[in-house]
C-alpha atoms as a PDB file:
ATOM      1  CA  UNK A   1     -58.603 -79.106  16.753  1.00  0.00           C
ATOM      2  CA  UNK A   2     -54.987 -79.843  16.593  1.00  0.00           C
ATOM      3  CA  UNK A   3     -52.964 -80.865  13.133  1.00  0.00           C
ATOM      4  CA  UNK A   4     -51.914 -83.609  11.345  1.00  0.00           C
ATOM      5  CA  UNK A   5     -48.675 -84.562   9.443  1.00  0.00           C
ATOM      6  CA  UNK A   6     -46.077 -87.025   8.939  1.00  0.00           C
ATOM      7  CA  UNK A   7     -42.434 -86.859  10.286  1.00  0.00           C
ATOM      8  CA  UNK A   8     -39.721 -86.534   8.152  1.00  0.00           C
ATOM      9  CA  UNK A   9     -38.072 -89.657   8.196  1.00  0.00           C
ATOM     10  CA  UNK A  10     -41.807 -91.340   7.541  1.00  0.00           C
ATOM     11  CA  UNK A  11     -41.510 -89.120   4.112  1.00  0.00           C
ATOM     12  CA  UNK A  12     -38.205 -90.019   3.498  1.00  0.00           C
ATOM     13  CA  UNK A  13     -38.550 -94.028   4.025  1.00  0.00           C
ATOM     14  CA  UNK A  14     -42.121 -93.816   1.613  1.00  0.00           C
ATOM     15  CA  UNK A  15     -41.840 -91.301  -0.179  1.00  0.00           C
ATOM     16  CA  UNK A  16     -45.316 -93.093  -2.080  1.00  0.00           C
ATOM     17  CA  UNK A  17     -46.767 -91.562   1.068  1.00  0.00           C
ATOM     18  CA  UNK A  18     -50.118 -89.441   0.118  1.00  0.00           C
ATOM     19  CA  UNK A  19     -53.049 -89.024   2.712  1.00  0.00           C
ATOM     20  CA  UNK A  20     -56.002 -87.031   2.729  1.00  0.00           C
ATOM     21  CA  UNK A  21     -57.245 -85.305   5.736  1.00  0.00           C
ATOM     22  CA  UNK A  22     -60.567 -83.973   6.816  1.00  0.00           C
ATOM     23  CA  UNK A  23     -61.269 -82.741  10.233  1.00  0.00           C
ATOM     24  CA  UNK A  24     -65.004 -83.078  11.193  1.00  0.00           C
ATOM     25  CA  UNK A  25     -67.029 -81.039  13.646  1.00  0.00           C
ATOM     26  CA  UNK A  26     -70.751 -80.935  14.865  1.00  0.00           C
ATOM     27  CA  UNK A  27     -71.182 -84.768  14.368  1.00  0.00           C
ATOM     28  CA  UNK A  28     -74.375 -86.347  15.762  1.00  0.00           C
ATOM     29  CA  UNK A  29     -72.929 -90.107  15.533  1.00  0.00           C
ATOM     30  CA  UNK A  30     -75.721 -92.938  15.921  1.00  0.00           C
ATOM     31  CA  UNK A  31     -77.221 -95.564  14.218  1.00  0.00           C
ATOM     32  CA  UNK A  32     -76.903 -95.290  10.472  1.00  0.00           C
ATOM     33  CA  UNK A  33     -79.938 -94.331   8.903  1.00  0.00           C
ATOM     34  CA  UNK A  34     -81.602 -97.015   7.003  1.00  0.00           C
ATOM     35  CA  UNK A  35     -81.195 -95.085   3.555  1.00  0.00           C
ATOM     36  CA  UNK A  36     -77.417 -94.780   4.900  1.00  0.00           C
ATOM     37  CA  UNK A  37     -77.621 -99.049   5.714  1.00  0.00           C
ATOM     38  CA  UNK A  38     -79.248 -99.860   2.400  1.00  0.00           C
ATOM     39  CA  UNK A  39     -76.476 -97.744   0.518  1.00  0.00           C
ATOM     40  CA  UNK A  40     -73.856 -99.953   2.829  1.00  0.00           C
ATOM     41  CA  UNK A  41     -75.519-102.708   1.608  1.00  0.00           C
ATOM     42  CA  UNK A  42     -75.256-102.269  -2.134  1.00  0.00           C
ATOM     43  CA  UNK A  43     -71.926-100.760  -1.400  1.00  0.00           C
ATOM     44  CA  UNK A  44     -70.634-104.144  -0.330  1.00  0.00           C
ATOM     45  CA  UNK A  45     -72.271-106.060  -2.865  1.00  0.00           C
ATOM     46  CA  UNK A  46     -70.612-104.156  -5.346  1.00  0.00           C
ATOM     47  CA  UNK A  47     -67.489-104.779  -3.812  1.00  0.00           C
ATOM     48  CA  UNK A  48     -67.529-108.512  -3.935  1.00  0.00           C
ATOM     49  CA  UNK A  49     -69.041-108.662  -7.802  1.00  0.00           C
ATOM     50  CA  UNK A  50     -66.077-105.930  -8.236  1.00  0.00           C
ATOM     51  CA  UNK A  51     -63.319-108.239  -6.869  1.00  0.00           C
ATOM     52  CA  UNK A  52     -64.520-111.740  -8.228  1.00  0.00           C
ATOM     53  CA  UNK A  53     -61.750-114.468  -7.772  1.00  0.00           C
ATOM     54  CA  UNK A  54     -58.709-111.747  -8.235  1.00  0.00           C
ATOM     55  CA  UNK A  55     -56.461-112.697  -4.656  1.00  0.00           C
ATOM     56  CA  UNK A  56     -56.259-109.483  -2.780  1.00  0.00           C
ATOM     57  CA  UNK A  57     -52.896-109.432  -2.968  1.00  0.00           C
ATOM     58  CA  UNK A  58     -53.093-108.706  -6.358  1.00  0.00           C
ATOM     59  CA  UNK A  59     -55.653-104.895  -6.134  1.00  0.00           C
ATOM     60  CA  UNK A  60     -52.541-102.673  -6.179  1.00  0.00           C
ATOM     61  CA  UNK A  61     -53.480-100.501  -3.455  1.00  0.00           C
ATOM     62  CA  UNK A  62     -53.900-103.562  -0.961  1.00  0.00           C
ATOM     63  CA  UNK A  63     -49.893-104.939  -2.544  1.00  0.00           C
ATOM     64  CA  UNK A  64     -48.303-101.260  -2.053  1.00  0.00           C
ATOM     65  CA  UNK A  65     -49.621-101.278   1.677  1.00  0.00           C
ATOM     66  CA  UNK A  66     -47.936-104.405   1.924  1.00  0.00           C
ATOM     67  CA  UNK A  67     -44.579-103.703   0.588  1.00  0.00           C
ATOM     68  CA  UNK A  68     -45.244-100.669   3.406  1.00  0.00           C
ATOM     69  CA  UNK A  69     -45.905-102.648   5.966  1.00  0.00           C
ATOM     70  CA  UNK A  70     -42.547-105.067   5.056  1.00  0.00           C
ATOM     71  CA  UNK A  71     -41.032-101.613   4.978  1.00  0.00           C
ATOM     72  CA  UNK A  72     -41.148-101.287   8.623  1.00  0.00           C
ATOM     73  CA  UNK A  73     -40.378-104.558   9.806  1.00  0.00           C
ATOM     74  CA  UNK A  74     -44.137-106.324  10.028  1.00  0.00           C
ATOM     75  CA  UNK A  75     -45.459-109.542   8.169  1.00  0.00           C
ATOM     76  CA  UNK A  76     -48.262-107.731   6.135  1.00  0.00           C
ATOM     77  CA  UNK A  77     -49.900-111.413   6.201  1.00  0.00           C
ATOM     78  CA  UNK A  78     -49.669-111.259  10.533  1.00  0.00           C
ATOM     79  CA  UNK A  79     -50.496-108.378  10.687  1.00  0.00           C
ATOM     80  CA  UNK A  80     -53.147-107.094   7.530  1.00  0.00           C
ATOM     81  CA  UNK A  81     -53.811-103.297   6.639  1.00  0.00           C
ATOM     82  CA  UNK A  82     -57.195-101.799   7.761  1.00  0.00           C
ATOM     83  CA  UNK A  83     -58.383-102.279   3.937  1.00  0.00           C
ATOM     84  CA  UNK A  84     -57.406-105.662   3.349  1.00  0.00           C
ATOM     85  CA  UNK A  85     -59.035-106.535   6.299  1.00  0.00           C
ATOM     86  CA  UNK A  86     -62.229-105.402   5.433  1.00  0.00           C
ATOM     87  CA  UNK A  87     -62.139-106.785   2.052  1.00  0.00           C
ATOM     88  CA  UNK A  88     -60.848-110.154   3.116  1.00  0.00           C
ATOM     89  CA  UNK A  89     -63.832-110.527   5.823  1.00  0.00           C
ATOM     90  CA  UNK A  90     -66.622-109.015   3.259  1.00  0.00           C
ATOM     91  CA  UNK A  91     -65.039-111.843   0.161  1.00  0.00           C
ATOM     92  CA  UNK A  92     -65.223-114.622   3.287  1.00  0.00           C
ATOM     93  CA  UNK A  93     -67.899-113.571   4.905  1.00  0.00           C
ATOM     94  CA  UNK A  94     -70.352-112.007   2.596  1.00  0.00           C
ATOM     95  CA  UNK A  95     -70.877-108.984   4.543  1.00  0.00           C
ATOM     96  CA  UNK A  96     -69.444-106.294   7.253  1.00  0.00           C
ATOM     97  CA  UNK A  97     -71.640-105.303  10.329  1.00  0.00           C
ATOM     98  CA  UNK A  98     -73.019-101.887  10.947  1.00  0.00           C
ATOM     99  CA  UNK A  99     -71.339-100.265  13.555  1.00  0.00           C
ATOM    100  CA  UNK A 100     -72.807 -96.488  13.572  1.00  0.00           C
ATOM    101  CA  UNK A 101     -72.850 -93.681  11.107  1.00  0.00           C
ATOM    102  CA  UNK A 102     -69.562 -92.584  10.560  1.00  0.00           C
ATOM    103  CA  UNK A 103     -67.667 -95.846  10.823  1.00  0.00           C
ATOM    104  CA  UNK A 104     -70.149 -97.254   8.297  1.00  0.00           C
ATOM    105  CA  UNK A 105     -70.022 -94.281   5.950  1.00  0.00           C
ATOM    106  CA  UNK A 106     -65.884 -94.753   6.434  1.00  0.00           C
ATOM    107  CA  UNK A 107     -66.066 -98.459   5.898  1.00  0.00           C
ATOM    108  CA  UNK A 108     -68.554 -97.741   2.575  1.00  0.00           C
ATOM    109  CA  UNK A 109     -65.607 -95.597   1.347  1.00  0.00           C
ATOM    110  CA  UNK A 110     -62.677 -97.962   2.037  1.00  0.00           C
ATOM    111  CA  UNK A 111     -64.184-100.741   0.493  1.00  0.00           C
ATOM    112  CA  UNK A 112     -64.712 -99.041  -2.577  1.00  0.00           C
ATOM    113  CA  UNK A 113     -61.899 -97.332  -3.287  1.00  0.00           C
ATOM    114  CA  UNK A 114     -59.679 -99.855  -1.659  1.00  0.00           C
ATOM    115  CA  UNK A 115     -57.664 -98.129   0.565  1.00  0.00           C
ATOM    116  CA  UNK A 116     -57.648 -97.754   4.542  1.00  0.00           C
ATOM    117  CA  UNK A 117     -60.336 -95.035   6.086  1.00  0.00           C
ATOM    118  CA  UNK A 118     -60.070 -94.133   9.223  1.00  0.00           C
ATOM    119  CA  UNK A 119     -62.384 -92.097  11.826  1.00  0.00           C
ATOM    120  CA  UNK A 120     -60.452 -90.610  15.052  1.00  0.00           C
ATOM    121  CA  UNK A 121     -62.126 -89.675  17.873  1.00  0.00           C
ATOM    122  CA  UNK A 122     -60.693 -86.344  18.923  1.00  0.00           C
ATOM    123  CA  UNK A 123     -62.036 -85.745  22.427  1.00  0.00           C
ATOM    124  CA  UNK A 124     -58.721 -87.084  24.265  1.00  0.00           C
ATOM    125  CA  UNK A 125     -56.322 -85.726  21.637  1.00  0.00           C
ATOM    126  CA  UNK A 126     -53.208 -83.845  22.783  1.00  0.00           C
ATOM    127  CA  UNK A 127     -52.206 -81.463  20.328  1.00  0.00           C
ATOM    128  CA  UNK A 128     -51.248 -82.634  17.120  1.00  0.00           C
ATOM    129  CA  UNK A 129     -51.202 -86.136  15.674  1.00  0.00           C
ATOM    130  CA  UNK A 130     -47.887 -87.220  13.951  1.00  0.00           C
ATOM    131  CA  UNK A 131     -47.286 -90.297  11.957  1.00  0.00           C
ATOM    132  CA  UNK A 132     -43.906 -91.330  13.097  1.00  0.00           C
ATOM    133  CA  UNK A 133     -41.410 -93.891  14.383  1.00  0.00           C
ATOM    134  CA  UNK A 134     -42.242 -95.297  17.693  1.00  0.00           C
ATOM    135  CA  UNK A 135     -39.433 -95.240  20.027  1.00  0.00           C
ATOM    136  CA  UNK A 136     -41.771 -97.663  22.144  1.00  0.00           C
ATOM    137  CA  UNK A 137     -42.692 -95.385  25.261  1.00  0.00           C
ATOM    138  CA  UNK A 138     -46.127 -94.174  23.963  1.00  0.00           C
ATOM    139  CA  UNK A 139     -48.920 -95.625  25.041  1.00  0.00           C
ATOM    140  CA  UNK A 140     -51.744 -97.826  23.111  1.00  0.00           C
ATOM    141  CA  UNK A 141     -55.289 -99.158  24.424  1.00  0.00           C
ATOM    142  CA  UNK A 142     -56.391-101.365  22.426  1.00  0.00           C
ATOM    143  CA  UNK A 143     -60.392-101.756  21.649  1.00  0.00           C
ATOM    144  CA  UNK A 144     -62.038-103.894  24.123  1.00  0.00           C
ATOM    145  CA  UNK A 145     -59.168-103.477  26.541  1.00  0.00           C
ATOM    146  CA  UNK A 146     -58.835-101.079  29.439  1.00  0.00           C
ATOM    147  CA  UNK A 147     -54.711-101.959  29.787  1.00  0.00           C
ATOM    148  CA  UNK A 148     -52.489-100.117  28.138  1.00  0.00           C
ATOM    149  CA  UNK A 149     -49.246-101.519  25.984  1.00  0.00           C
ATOM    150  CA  UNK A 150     -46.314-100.165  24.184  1.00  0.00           C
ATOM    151  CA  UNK A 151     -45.934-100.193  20.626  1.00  0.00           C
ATOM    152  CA  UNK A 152     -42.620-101.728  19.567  1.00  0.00           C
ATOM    153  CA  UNK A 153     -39.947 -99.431  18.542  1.00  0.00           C
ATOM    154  CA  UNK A 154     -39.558 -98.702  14.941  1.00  0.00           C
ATOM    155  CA  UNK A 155     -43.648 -99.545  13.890  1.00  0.00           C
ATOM    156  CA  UNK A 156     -45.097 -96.403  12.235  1.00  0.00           C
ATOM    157  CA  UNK A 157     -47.749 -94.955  14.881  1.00  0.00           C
ATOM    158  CA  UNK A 158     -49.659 -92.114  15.415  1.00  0.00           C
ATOM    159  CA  UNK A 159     -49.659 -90.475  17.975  1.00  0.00           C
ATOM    160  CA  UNK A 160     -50.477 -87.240  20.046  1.00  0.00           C
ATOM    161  CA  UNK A 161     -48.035 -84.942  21.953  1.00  0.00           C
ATOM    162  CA  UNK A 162     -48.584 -86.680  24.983  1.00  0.00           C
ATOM    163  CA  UNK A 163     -47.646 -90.100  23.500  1.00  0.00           C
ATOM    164  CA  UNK A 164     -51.140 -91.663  23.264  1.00  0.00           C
ATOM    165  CA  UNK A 165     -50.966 -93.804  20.171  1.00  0.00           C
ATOM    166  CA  UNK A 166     -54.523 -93.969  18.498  1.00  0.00           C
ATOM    167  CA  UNK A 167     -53.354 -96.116  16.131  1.00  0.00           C
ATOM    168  CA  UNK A 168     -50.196 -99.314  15.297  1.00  0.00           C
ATOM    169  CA  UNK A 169     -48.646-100.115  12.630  1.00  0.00           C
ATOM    170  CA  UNK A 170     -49.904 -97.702  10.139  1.00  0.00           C
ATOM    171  CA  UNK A 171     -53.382 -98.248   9.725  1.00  0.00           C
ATOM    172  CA  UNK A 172     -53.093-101.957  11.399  1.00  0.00           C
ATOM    173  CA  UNK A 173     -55.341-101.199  14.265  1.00  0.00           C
ATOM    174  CA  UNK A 174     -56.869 -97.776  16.159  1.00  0.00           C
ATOM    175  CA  UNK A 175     -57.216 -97.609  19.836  1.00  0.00           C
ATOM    176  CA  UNK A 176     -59.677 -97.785  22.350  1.00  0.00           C
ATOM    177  CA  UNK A 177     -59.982 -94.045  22.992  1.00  0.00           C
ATOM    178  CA  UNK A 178     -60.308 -93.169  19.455  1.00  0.00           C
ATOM    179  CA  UNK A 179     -62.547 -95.594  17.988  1.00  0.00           C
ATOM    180  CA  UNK A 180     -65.741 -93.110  17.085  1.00  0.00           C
ATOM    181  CA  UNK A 181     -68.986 -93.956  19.282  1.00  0.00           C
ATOM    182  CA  UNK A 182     -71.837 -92.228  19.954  1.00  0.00           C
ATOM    183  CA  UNK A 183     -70.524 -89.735  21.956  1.00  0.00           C
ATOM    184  CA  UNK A 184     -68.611 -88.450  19.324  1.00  0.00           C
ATOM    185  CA  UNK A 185     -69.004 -84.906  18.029  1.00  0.00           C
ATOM    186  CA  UNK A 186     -65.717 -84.405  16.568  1.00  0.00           C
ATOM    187  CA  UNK A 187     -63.635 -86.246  14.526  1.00  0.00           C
ATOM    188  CA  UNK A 188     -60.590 -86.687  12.666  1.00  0.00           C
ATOM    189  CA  UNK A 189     -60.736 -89.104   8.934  1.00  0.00           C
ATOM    190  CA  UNK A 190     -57.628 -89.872   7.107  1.00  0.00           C
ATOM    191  CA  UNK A 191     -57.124 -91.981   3.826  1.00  0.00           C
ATOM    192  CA  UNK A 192     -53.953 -92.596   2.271  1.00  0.00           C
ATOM    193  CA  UNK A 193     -52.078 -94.728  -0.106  1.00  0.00           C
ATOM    194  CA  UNK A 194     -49.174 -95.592  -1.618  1.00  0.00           C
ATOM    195  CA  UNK A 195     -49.667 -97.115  -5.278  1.00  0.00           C
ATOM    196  CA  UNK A 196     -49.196 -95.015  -8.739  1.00  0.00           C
ATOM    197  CA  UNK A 197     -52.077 -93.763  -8.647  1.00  0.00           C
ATOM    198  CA  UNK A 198     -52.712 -92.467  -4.864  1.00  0.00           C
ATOM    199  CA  UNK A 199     -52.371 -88.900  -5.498  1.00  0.00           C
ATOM    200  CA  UNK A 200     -55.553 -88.861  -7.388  1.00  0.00           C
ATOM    201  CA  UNK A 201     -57.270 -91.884  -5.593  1.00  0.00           C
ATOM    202  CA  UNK A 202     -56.888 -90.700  -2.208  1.00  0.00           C
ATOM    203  CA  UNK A 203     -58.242 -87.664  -2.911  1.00  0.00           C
ATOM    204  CA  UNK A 204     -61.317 -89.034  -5.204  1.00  0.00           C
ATOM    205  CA  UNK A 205     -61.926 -90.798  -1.705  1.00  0.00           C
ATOM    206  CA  UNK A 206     -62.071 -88.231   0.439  1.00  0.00           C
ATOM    207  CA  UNK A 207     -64.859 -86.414  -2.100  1.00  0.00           C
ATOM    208  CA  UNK A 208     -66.707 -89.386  -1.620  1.00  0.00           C
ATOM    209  CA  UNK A 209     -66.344 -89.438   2.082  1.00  0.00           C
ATOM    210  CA  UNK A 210     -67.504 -85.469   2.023  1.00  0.00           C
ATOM    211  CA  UNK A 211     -70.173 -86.228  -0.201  1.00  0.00           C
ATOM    212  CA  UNK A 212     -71.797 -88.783   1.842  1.00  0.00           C
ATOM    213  CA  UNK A 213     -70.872 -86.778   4.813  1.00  0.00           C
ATOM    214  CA  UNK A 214     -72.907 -84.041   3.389  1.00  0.00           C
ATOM    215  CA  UNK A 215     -75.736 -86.284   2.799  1.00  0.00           C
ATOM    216  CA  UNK A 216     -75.920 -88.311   6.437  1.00  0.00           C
ATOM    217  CA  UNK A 217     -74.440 -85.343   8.794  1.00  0.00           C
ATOM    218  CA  UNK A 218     -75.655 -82.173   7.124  1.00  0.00           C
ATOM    219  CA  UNK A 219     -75.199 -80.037  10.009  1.00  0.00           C
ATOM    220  CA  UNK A 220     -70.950 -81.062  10.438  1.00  0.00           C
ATOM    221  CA  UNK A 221     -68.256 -78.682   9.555  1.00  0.00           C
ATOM    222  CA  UNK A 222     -65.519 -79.878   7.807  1.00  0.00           C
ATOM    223  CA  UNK A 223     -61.744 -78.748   6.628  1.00  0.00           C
ATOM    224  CA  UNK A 224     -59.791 -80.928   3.958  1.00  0.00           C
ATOM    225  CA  UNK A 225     -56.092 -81.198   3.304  1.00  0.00           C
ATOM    226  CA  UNK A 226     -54.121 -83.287   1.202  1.00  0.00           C
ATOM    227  CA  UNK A 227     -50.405 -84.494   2.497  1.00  0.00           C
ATOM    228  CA  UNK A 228     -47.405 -85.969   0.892  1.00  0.00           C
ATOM    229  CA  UNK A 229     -43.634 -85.380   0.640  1.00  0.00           C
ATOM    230  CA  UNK A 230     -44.245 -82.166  -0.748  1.00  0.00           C
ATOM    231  CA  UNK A 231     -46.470 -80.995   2.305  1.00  0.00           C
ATOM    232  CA  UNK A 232     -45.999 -82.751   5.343  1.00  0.00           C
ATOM    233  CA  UNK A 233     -48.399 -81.859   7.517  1.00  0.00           C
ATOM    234  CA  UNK A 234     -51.336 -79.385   8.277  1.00  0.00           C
ATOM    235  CA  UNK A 235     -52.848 -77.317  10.881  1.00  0.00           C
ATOM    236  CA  UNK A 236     -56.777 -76.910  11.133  1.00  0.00           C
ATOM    237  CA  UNK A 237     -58.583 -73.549  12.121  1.00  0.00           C
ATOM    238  CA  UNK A 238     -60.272 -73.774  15.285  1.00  0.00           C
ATOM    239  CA  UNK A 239     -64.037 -73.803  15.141  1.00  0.00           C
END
């Protein structure tokens, strides 16, 4: 298991930055359980009663990852954050599909704290991840596809050592090859914001993640750390 940080001119365009990271071993990732599914459930239901008729562009997480987003040179109404996403198909919709156990547990988490979760797949990871600048060389796969594309230069990425992106525009979209299936036995979550409160919300998320973690894949080992401008990045023990 490689590390995780942010570059230093990420840090110094949003400095709002914080992310939590937790690096996940020993994962047996099927079908969610049906306790797991009937938690989902409820999970979502709160989440609609929670947001009423408020316009997602007014939950302040969901408006900072905009500003973010317009930061960097995208339309956050083109192109939405992972979060917004998910709310704005669960307030259409009425509901978000299962997909297995740890995208479900992740998607349970975003939706109620309101930020983006995401769950890596680290089996063709290069070294360490860094959230940086693409210069537009790396390479992206999207989900579904099997061709590969550039990102465009100057859209925040992440990406390994040898320039496989595994996810554009921040926390926009992940890629094919690190989209967590049922092969996957090690793992990679992040959660970040950047509204007032994201220091402490971030971090109340990732307990939450861990918690329910604890509860659905007992037998995982996990390592936590918490990034911002006043630690960058972070480098996990080997297990």
């Amino acid at each position: 298991m490689g590390g995780f940080g942010y570059a230093e001119e990420i840090l110094e365009r949003f400095p709002t930055t914080r992310g939590a990271v937790m690096t996940v071993d020993g994962t047996v990732n099927g079908e969610s359980s049906p306790t797991l599914l009937d938690r989902y459930l409820e999970g979502q239901r709160e989440a609609i009663d929670n947001i009423g008729d408020a316009p997602l562009s007014e939950i302040e997480s969901l408006a900072a990852w905009r500003r973010t987003f317009t930061g960097f040179g995208v339309k956050p109404t083109q192109y939405r954050s992972a979060v917004e996403a998910l709310l704005r198909r669960l307030t259409k919709v009425g509901d978000i599909p299962s997909i297995n156990s740890m995208v479900d547990i992740a998607n349970l988490v975003s939706i109620r704290h309101r930020l983006p979760v995401a769950v890596f797949d680290q089996a063709r990871v290069t070294g360490d991840t860094v959230v940086r600048f693409a210069d537009g060389t790396e390479s992206f796969t999207d989900l579904g596809s099997d061709v590969a594309t550039h990102p465009e230069p100057g859209e925040v990425v992440f990406v390994d050592e040898a320039g496989l992106v595994s996810a554009r525009r921040w926390c926009w979209r992940q890629s094919g090859q690190s989209a967590a299936g049922p092969a996957t036995t090690s793992a990679l979550i992040t959660i970040e914001g950047h509204h007032s409160s994201a220091d402490s919300d971030v971090q109340r998320a990732m307990d939450d993640f861990a918690s329910l973690l604890g509860e659905f894949q007992p037998q995982a080992s996990t390592q936590i750390a918490l990034l911002g401008p006043n630690q960058a990045s972070t480098h996990f023990d080997e297990s």
